[in-house]
C-alpha atoms as a PDB file:
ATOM      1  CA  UNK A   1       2.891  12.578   8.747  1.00  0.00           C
ATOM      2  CA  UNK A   2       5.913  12.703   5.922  1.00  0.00           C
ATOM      3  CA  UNK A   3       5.073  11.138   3.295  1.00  0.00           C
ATOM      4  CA  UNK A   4       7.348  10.078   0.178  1.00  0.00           C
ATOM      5  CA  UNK A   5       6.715   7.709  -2.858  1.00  0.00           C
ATOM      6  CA  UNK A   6       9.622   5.205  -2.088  1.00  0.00           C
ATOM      7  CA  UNK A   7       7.804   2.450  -0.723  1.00  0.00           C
ATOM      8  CA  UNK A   8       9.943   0.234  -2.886  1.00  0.00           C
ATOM      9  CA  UNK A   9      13.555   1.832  -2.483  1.00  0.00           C
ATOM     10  CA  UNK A  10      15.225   1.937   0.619  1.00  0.00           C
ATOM     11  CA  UNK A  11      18.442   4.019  -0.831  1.00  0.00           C
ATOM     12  CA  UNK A  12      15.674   6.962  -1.798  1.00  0.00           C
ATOM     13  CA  UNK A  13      13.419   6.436   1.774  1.00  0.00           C
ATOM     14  CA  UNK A  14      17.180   6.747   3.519  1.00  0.00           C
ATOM     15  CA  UNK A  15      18.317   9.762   1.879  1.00  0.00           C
ATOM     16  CA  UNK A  16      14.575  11.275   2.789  1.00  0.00           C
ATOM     17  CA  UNK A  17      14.308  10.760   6.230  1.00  0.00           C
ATOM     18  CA  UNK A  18      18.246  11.110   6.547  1.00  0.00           C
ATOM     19  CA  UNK A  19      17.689  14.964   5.477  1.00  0.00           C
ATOM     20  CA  UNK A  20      14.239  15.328   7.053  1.00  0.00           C
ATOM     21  CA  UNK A  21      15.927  14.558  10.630  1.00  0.00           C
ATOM     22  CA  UNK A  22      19.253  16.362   9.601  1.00  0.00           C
ATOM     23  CA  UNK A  23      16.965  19.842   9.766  1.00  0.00           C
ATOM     24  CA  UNK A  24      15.474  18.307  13.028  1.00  0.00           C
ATOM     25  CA  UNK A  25      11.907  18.443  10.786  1.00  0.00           C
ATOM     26  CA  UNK A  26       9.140  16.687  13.311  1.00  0.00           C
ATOM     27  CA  UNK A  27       6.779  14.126  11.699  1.00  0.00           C
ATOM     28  CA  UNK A  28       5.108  11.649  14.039  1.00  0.00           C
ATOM     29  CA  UNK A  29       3.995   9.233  11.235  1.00  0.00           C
ATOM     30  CA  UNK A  30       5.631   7.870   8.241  1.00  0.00           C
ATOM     31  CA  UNK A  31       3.750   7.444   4.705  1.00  0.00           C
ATOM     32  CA  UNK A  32       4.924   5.766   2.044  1.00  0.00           C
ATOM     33  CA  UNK A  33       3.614   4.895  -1.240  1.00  0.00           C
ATOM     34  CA  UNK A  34       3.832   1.683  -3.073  1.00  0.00           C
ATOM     35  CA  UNK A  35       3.136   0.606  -6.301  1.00  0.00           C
ATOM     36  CA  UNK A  36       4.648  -2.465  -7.953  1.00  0.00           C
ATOM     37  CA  UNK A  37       4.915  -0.775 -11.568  1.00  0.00           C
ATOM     38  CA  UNK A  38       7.414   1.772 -10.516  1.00  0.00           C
ATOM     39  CA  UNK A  39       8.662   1.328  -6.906  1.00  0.00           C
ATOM     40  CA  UNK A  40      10.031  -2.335  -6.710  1.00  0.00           C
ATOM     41  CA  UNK A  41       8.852  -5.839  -6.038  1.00  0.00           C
ATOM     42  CA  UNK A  42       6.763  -6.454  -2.976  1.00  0.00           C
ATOM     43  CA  UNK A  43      10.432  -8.030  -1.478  1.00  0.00           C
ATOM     44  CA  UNK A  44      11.546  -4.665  -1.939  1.00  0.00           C
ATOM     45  CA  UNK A  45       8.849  -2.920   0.152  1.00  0.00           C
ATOM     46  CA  UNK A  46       8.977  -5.440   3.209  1.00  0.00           C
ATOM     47  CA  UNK A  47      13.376  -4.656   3.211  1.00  0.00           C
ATOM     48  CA  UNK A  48      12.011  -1.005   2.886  1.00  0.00           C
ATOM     49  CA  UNK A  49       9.440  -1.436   6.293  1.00  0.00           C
ATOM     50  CA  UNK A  50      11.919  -3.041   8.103  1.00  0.00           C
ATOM     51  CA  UNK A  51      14.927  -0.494   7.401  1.00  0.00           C
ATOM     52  CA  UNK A  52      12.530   2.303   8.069  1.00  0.00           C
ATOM     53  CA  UNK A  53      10.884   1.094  11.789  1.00  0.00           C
ATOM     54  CA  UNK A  54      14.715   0.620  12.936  1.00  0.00           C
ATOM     55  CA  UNK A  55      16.085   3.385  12.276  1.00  0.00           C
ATOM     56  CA  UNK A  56      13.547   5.940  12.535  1.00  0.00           C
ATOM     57  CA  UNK A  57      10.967   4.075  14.878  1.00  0.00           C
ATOM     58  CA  UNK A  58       7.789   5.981  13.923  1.00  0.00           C
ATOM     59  CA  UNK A  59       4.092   4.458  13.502  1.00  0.00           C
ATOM     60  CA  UNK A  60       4.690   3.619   8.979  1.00  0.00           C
ATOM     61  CA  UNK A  61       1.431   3.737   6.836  1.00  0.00           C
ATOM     62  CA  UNK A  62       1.318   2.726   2.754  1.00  0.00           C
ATOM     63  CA  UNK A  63      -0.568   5.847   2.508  1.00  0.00           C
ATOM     64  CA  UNK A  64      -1.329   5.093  -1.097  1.00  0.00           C
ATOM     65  CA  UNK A  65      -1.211   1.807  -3.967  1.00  0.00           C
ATOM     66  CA  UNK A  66      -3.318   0.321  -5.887  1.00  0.00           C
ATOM     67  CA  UNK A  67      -3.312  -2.758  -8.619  1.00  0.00           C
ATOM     68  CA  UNK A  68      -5.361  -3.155 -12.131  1.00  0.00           C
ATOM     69  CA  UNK A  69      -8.110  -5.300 -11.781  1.00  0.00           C
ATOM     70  CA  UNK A  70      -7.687  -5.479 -15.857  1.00  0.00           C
ATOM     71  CA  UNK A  71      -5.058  -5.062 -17.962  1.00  0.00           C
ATOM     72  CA  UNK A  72      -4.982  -1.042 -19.515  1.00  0.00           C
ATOM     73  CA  UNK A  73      -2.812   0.448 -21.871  1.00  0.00           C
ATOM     74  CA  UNK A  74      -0.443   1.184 -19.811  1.00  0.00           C
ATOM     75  CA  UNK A  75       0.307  -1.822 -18.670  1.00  0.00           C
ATOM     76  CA  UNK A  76       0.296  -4.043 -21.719  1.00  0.00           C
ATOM     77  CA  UNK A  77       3.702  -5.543 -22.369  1.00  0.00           C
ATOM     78  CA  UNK A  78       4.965  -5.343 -18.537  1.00  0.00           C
ATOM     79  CA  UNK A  79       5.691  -7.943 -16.156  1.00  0.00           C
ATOM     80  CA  UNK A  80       3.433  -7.694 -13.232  1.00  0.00           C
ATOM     81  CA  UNK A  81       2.901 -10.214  -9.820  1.00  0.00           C
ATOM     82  CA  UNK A  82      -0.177 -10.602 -10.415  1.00  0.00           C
ATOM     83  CA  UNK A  83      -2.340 -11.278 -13.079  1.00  0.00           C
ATOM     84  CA  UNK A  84      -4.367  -8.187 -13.898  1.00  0.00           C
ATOM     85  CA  UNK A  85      -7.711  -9.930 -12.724  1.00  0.00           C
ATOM     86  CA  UNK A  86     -10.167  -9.193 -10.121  1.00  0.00           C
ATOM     87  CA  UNK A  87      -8.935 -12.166  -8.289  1.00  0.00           C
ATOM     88  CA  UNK A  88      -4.983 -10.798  -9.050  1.00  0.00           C
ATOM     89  CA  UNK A  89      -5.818  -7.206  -7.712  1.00  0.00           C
ATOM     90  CA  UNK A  90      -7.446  -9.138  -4.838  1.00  0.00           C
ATOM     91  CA  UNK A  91      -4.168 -11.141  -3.953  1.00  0.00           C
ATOM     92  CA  UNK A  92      -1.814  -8.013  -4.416  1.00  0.00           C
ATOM     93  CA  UNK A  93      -3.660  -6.494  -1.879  1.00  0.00           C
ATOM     94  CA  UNK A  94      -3.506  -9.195   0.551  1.00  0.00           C
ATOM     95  CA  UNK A  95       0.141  -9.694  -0.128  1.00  0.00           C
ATOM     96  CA  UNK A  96       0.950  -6.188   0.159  1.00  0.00           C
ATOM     97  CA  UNK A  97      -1.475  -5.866   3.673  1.00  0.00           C
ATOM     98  CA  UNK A  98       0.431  -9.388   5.153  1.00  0.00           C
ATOM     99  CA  UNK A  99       3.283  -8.035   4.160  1.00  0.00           C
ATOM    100  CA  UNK A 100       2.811  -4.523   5.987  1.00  0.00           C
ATOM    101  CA  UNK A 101       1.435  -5.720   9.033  1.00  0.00           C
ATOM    102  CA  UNK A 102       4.294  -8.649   9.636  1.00  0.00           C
ATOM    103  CA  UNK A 103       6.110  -5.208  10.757  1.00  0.00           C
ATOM    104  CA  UNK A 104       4.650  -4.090  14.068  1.00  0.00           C
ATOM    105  CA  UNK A 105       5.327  -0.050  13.226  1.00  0.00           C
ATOM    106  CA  UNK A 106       3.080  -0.554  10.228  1.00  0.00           C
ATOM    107  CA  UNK A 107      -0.719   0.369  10.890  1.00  0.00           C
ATOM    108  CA  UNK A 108      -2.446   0.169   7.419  1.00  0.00           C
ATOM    109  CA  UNK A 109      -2.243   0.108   3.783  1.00  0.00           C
ATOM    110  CA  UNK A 110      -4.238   3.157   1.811  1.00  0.00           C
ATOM    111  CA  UNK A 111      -5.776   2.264  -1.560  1.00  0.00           C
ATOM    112  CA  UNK A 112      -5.583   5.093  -3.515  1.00  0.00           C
ATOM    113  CA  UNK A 113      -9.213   6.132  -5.680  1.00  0.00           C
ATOM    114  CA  UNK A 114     -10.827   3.279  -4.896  1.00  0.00           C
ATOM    115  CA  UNK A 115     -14.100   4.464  -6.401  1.00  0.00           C
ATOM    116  CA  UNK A 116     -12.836   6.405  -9.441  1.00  0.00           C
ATOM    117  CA  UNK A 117     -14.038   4.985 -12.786  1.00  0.00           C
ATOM    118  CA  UNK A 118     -11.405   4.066 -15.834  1.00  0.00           C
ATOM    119  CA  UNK A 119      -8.080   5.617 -13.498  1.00  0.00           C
ATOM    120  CA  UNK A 120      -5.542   2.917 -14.490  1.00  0.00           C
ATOM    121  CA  UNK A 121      -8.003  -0.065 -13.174  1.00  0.00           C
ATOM    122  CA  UNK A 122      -7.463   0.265  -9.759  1.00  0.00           C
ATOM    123  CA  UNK A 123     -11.364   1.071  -8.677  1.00  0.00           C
ATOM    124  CA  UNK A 124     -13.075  -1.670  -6.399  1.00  0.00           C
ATOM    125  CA  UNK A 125     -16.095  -1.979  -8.370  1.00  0.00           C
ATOM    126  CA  UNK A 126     -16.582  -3.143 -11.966  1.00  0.00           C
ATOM    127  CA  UNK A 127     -18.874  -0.879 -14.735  1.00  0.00           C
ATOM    128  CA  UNK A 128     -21.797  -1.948 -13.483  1.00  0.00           C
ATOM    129  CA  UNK A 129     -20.982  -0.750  -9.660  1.00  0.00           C
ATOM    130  CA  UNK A 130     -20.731  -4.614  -8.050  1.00  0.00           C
ATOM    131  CA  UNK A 131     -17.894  -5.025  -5.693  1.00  0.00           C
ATOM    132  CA  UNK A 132     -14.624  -6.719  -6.840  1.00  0.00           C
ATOM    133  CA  UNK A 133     -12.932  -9.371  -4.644  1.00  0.00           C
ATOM    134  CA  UNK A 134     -10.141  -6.394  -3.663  1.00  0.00           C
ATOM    135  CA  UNK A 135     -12.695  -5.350  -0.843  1.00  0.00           C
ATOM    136  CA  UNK A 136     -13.040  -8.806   0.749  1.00  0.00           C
ATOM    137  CA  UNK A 137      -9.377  -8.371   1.580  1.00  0.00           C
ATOM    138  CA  UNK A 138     -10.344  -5.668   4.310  1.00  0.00           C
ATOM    139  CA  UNK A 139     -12.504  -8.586   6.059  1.00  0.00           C
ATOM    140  CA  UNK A 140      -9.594 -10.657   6.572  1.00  0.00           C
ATOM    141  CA  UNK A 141      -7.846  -7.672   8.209  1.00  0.00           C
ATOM    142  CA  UNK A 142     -10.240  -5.282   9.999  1.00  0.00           C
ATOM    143  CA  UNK A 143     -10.573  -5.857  13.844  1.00  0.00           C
ATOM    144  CA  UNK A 144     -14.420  -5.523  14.708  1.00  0.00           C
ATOM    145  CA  UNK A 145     -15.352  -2.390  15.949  1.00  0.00           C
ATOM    146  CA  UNK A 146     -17.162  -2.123  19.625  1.00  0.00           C
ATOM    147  CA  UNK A 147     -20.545  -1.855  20.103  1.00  0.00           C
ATOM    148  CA  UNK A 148     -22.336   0.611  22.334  1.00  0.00           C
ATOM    149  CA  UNK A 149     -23.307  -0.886  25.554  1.00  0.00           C
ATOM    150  CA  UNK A 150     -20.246  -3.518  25.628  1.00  0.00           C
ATOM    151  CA  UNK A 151     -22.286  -6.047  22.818  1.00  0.00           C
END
């Protein structure tokens, strides 16, 4: 896998992959990150997926993002497209996840220290260690897995 932050920008993802294949580099997998606070609205990403599976038609992953579940320093003052919430970091993750999967070279979406307490918000579980509605999203998404002897 290559991976590059530019889940957001398609002119920066171009110019990557342009001079990765250029060199004749091999990468079976694309990664890209996405975050909304510095790489673009979710719009952005989706123009991003689609550019990306034409022209270089590998398997894409959003190898890493994340959202606040509550609002830090950080990211007082800024716009965001969700509310900084439980239920808001719960809906940017199943935007971001519909959004990925509408595009049939993109496999999964990577949340990025899910379980790390007090980095920038984005854990899944609050301080008393109960699960936030983020993790519900997976539900929605995950195929079952099979059971020994066919059940």
């Amino acid at each position: 896998m290559l991976h590059t932050d530019t889940g957001g920008n398609l002119a920066k993802t171009k110019w990557f992959f342009d001079n990765v294949t250029e060199r004749k580099i091999p990468f079976d997998v694309i990664g890209l990150s996405y975050y909304p606070r510095c790489h673009g609205t979710l719009m952005n990403l989706r123009e991003n997926l689609a550019f990306t599976a034409n022209e270089f038609h590998k398997d894409i992953f959003i190898v890493e993002t994340g959202y606040n579940s509550r609002p830090t320093r950080e990211s007082a003052g800024r716009i965001w497209p969700f509310p900084e919430t439980p239920e808001g970091q719960r809906d940017f993750l199943d935007e971001l996840t519909r959004i990925a999967l509408q595009n049939e070279k993109c496999k999964g979406v990577f949340w990025w220290e899910p379980a790390t307490e007090g980095v920038g918000a984005q854990e899944y579980f609050d301080e008393n260690g109960n699960s936030l509605p983020v993790l519900n999203v997976f539900d929605k998404y995950a195929l079952p897995l099979p059971r020994a002897g066919g059940k």
